[in-house]
Protein backbone atom coordinates (compact mmCIF):
# COMPACT_ATOMS: atom_id res chain seq x y z
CA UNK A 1 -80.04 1.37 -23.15
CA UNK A 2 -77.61 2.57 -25.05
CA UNK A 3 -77.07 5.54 -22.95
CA UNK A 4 -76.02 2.92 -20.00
CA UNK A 5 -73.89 1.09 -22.81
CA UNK A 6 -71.76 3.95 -23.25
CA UNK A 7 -70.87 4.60 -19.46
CA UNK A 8 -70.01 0.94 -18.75
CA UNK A 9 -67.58 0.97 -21.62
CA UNK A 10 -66.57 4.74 -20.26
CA UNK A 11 -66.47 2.89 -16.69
CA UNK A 12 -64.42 -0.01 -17.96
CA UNK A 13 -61.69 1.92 -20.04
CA UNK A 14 -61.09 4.20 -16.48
CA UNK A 15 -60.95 1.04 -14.86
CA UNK A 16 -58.01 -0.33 -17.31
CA UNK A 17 -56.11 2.88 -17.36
CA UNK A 18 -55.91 3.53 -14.01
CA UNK A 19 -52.53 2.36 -11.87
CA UNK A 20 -52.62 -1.15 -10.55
CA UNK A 21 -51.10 -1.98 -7.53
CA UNK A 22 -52.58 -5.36 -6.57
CA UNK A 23 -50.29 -6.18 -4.14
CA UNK A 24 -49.30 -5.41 -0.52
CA UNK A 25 -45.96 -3.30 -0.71
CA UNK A 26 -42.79 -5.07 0.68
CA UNK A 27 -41.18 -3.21 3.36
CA UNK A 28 -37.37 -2.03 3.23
CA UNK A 29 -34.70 0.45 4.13
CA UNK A 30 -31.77 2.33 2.62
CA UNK A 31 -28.60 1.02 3.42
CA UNK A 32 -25.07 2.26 2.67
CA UNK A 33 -22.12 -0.16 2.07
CA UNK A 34 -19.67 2.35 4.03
CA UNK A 35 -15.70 3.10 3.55
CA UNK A 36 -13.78 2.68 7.24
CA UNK A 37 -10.33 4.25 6.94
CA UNK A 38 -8.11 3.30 9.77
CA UNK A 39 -4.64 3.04 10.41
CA UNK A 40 -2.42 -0.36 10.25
CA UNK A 41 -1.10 0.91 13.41
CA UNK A 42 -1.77 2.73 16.92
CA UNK A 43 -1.07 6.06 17.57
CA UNK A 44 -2.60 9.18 19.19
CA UNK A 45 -4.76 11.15 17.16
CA UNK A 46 -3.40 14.27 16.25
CA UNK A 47 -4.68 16.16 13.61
CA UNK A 48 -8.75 15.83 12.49
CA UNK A 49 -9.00 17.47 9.05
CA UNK A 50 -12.97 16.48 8.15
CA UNK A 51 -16.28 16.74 10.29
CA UNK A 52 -19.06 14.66 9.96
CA UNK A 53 -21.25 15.93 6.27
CA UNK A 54 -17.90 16.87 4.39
CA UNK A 55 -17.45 16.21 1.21
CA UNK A 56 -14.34 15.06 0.40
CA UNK A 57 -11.40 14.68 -3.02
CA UNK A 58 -9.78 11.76 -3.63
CA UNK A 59 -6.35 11.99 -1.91
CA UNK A 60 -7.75 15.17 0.49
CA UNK A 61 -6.26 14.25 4.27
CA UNK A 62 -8.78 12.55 6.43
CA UNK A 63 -6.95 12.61 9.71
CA UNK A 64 -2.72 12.03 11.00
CA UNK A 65 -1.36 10.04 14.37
CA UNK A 66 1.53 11.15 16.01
CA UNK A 67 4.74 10.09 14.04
CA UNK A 68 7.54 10.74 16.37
CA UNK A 69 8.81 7.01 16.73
CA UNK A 70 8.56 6.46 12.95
CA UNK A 71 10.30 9.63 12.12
CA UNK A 72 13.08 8.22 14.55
CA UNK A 73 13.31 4.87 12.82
CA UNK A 74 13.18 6.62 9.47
CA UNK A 75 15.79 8.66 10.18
CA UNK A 76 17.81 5.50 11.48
CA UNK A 77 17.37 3.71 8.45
CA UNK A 78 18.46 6.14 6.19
CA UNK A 79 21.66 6.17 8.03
CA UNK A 80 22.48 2.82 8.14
CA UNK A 81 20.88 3.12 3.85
CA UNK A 82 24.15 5.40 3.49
CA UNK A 83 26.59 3.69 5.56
CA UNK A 84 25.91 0.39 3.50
CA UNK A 85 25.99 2.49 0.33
CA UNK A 86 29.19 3.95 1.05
CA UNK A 87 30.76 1.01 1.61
CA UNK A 88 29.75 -0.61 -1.26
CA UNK A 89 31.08 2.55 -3.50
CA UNK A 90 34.61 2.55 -1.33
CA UNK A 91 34.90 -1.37 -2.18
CA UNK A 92 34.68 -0.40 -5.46
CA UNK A 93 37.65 1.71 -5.82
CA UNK A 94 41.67 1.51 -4.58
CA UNK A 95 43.27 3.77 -2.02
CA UNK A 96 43.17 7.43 -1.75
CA UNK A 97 46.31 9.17 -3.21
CA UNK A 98 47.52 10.39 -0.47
CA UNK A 99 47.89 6.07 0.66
CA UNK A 100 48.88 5.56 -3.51
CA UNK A 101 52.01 8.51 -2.59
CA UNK A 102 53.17 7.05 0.54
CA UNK A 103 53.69 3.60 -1.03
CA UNK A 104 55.34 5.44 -3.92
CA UNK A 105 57.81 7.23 -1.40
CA UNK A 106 58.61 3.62 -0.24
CA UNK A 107 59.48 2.10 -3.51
CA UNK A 108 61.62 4.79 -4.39
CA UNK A 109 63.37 4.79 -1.00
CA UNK A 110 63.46 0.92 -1.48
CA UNK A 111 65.22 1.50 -5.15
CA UNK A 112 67.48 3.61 -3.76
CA UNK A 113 68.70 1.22 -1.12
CA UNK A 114 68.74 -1.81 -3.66
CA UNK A 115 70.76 0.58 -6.10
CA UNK A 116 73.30 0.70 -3.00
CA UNK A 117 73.33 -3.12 -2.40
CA UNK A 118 74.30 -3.85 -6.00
CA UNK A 119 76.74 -1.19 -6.62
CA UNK A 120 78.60 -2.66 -2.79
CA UNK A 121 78.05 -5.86 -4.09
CA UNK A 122 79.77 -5.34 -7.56
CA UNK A 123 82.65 -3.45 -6.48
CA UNK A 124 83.88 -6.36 -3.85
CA UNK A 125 83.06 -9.00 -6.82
CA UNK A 126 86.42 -7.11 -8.61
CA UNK A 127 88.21 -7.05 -6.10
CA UNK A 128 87.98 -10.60 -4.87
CA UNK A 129 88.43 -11.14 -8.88
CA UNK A 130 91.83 -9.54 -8.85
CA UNK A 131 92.95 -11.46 -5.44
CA UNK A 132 92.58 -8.46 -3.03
CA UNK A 133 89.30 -10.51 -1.17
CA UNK A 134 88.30 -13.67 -0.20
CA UNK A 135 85.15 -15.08 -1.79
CA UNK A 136 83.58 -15.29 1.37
CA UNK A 137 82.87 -11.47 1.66
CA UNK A 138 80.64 -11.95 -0.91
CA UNK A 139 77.95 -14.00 0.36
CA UNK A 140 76.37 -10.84 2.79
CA UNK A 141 76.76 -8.70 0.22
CA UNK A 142 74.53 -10.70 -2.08
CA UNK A 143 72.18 -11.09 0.72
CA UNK A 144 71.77 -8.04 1.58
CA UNK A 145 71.28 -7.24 -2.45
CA UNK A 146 68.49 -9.73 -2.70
CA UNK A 147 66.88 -8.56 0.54
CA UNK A 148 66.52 -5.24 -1.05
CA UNK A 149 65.43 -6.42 -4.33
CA UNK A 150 62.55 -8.33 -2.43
CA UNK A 151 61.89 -5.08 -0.73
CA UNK A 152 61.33 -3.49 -4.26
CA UNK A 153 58.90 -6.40 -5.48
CA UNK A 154 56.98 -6.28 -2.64
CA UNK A 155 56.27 -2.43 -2.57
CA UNK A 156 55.28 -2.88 -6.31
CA UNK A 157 53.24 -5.29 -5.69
CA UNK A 158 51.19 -2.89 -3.01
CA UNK A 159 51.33 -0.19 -5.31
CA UNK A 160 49.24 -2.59 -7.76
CA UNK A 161 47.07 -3.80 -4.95
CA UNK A 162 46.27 -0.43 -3.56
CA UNK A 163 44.62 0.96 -7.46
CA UNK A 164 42.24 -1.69 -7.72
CA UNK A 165 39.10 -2.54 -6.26
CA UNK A 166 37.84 -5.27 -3.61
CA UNK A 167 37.17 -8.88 -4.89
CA UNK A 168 33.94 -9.62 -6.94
CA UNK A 169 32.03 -11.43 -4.05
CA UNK A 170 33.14 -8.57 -1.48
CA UNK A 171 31.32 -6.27 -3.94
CA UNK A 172 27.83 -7.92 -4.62
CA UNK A 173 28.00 -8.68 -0.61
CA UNK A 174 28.15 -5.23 0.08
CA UNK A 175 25.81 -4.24 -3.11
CA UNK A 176 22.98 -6.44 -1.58
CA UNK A 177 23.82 -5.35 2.29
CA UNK A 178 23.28 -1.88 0.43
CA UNK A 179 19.54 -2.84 -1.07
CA UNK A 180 18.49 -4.54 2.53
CA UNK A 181 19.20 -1.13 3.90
CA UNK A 182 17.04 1.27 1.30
CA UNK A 183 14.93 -1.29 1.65
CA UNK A 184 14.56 -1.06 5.08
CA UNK A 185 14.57 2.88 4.39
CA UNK A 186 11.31 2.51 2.64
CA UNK A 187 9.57 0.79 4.61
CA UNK A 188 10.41 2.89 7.66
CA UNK A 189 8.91 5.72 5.02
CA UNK A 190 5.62 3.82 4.44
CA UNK A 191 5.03 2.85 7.92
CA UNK A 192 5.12 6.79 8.85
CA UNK A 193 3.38 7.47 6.01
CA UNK A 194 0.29 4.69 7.01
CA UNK A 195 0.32 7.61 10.01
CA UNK A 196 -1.43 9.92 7.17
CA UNK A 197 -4.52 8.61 5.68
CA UNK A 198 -6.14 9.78 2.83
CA UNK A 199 -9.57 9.67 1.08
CA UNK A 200 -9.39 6.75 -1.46
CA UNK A 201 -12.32 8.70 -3.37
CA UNK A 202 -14.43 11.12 -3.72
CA UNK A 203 -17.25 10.58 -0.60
CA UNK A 204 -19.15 11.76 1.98
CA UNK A 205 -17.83 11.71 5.59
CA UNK A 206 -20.68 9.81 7.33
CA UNK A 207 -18.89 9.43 10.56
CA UNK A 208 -15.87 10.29 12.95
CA UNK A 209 -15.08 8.18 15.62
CA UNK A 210 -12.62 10.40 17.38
CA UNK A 211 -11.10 13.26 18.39
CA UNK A 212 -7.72 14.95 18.43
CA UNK A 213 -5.61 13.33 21.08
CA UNK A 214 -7.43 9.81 21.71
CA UNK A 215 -5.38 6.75 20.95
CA UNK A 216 -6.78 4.95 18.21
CA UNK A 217 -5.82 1.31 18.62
CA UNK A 218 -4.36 -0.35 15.23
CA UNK A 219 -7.30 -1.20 12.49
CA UNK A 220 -9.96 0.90 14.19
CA UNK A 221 -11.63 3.32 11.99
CA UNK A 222 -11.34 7.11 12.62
CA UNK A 223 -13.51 8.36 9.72
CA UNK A 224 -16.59 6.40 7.53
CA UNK A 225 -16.81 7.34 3.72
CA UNK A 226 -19.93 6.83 2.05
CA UNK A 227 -18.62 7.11 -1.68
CA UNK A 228 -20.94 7.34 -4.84
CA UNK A 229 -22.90 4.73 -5.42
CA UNK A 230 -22.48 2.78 -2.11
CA UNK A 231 -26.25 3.26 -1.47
CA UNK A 232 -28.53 0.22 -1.73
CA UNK A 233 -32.38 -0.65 -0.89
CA UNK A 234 -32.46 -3.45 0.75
CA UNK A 235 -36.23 -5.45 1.48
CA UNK A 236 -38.01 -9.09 1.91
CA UNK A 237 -40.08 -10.67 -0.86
CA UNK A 238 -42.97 -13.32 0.67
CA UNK A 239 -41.98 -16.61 -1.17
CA UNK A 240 -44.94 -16.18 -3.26
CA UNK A 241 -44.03 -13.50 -5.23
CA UNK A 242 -40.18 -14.94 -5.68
CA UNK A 243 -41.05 -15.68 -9.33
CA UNK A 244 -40.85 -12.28 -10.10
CA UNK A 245 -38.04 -11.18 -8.63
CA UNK A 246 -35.00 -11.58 -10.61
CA UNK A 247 -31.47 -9.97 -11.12
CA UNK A 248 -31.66 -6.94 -13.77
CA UNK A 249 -35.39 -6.41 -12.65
CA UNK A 250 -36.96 -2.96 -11.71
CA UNK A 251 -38.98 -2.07 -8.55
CA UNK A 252 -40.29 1.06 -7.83
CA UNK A 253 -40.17 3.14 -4.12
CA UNK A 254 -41.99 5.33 -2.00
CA UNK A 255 -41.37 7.12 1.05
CA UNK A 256 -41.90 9.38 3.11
CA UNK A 257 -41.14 12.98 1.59
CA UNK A 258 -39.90 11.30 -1.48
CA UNK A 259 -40.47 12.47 -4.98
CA UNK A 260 -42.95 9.98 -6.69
CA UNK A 261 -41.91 7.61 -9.59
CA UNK A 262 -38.45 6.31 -7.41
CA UNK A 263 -37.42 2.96 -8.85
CA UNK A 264 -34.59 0.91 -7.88
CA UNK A 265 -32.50 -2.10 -10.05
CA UNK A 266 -32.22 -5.15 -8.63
CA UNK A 267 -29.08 -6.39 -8.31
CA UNK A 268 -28.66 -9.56 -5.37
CA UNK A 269 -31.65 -12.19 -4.24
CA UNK A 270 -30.74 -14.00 -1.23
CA UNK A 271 -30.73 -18.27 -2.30
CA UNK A 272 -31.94 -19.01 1.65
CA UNK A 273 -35.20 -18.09 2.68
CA UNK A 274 -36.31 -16.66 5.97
CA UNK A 275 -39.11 -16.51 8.46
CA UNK A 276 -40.36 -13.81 9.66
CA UNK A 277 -41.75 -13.68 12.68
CA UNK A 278 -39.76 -16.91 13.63
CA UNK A 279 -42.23 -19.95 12.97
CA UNK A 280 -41.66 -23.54 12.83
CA UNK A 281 -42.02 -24.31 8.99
CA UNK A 282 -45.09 -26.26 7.60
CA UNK A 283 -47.06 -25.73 4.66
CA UNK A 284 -49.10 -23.55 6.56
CA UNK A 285 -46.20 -21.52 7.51
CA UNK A 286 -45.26 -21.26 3.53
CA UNK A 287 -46.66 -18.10 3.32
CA UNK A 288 -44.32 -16.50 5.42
CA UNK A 289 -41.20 -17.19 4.33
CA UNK A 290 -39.15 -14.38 2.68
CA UNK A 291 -35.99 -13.52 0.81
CA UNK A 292 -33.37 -10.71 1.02
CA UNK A 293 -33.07 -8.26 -1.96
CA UNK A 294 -30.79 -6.05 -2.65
CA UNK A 295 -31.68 -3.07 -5.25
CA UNK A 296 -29.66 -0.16 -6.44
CA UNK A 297 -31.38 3.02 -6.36
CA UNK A 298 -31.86 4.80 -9.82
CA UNK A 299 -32.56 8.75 -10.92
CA UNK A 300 -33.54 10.35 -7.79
CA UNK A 301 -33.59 7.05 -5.17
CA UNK A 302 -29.98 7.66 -4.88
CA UNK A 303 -31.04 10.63 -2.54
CA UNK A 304 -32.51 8.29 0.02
CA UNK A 305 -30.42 8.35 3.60
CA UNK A 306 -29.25 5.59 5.11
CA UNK A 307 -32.06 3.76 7.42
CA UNK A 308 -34.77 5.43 6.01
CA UNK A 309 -37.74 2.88 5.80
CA UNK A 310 -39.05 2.43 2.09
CA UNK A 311 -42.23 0.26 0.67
CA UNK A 312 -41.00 -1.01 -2.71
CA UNK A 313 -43.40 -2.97 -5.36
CA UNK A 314 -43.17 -4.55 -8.42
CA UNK A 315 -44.08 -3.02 -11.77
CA UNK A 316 -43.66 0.40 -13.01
CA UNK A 317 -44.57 3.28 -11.30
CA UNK A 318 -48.01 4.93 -11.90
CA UNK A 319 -47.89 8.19 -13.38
């Protein structure tokens, strides 16, 4: 008797130590939430820089289109960035010298012929002073000095106008036509640039999608990423066991191939439940209802492929 005592309790303590697994594994797959780089615009393919299995550096070229009518409005731009600046720059100053010089030849040549005036015009004032001219002579004479003297004030007065600049508002006009144009500049520059893409991280090229000299039409991707991180297990839990599944949670994974003790975090439960196979509900039908989950793989899961079928349970993993 006590002989049989001692291998019950032997039988019972196996019993308790040994892994449970009283439920029916949910089925799942690995899934990858994958990076699409395309361009904003169309444009033939023309250089490939990655294959399908790369691994790829953040800012490492993925692929270029052909750039020849962006390089032409580029170039455009920049030319109508400089006329605008140039303008605004020569608005902003007088006249050249050699402009400032002839003006200064004129007044001096206008001095000199107002010098002449009033010298005539004096000399016939003393003469009809001491009787030897009628008064009447004078009046051309004085004419002719103010006409000169005019001459004089009005080549000063262009002298003055040619050293400074433009008015205020014909400044900040041109200032701002200036900015419109470097704007326009740079985004000639970024639009040739969108031409070039670039790896936004460090990833795996899962896919290409073409080849060197295709047109790619605008927004459709030429390479996939799959960057760090982007994998996910995704499976259905039967409505009975939904109490168990929460946010934060742990479920463990196996596979085909796949080292043992694989668990996964879960991270998303689907709020709407779902039939599967298609029934028409009833409390009959209860049973087979089932919600989404969403886990992300931890340790060694994160070596799962994408697709790969998985059976995922709750608990811990038995040793």
């Amino acid at each position: 008797m006590k002989r049989r005592c001692w291998v019950l309790g032997a039988l019972i303590l196996v019993v308790a130590c040994a892994p449970q697994s009283d439920e029916t594994a949910m089925s799942g797959y690995a899934e990858a939430e994958l990076v699409y780089v395309a361009p904003p615009a169309a444009g033939t393919l023309q250089t490939l820089a990655v294959a399908r299995g790369d691994r790829v550096k953040r800012g490492q070229l993925l692929y270029s289109l052909d750039v020849d009518s962006e390089a032409i409005s580029r170039d455009a731009a920049r030319a109508r960035s400089e006329q605008a600046a140039a303008q605004a720059d020569d608005l902003r100053k007088g006249k050249r010298p050699l402009e400032l010089k002839q003006i200064d030849e004129q007044l001096v040549q206008a001095q000199a012929t107002l010098a002449g005036s009033a010298a005539t015009l004096e000399r016939n004032r003393k003469l009809v002073e001491q009787g030897y001219m009628s008064a009447s002579t004078l009046d051309p004479l004085v004419a002719a000095r103010d006409r000169d003297a005019a001459r004089v004030n009005e080549l000063q007065a262009q002298r003055n106008f040619a050293t400074a600049a433009a008015r205020r508002d014909e400044i900040a006009a041109a200032a701002a036509s200036a900015r419109g144009a470097q704007a326009d500049l740079a985004l000639a520059q970024w639009r040739e640039g969108q031409k070039r893409r670039e790896a936004p991280a460090d990833a795996l090229v899962y896919d290409v999608m073409y080849r060197p000299g295709e047109w790619v039409s605008a927004g459709a991707p030429v390479v996939a990423l799959q960057p760090p991180g982007a994998l996910k297990v995704r499976f259905f839990v039967p409505e009975p066991l939904l109490s168990r599944t929460a946010v934060g949670g742990e479920v463990t994974l196996q596979c085909d191939g796949c080292a043992p003790n694989l668990r996964a975090r879960i991270r998303w439960v689907s709020p709407q439940a779902e039939y599967t196979p298609p029934v028409i509900y009833s409390n009959a039908s209860r049973s087979k209802l089932v919600f989404a989950v969403e886990a992300t793989p931890l340790d060694g899961a994160a070596a799962l492929k994408p697709g790969q079928p998985v059976d995922v349970r709750f608990g811990k993993a038995g040793p």
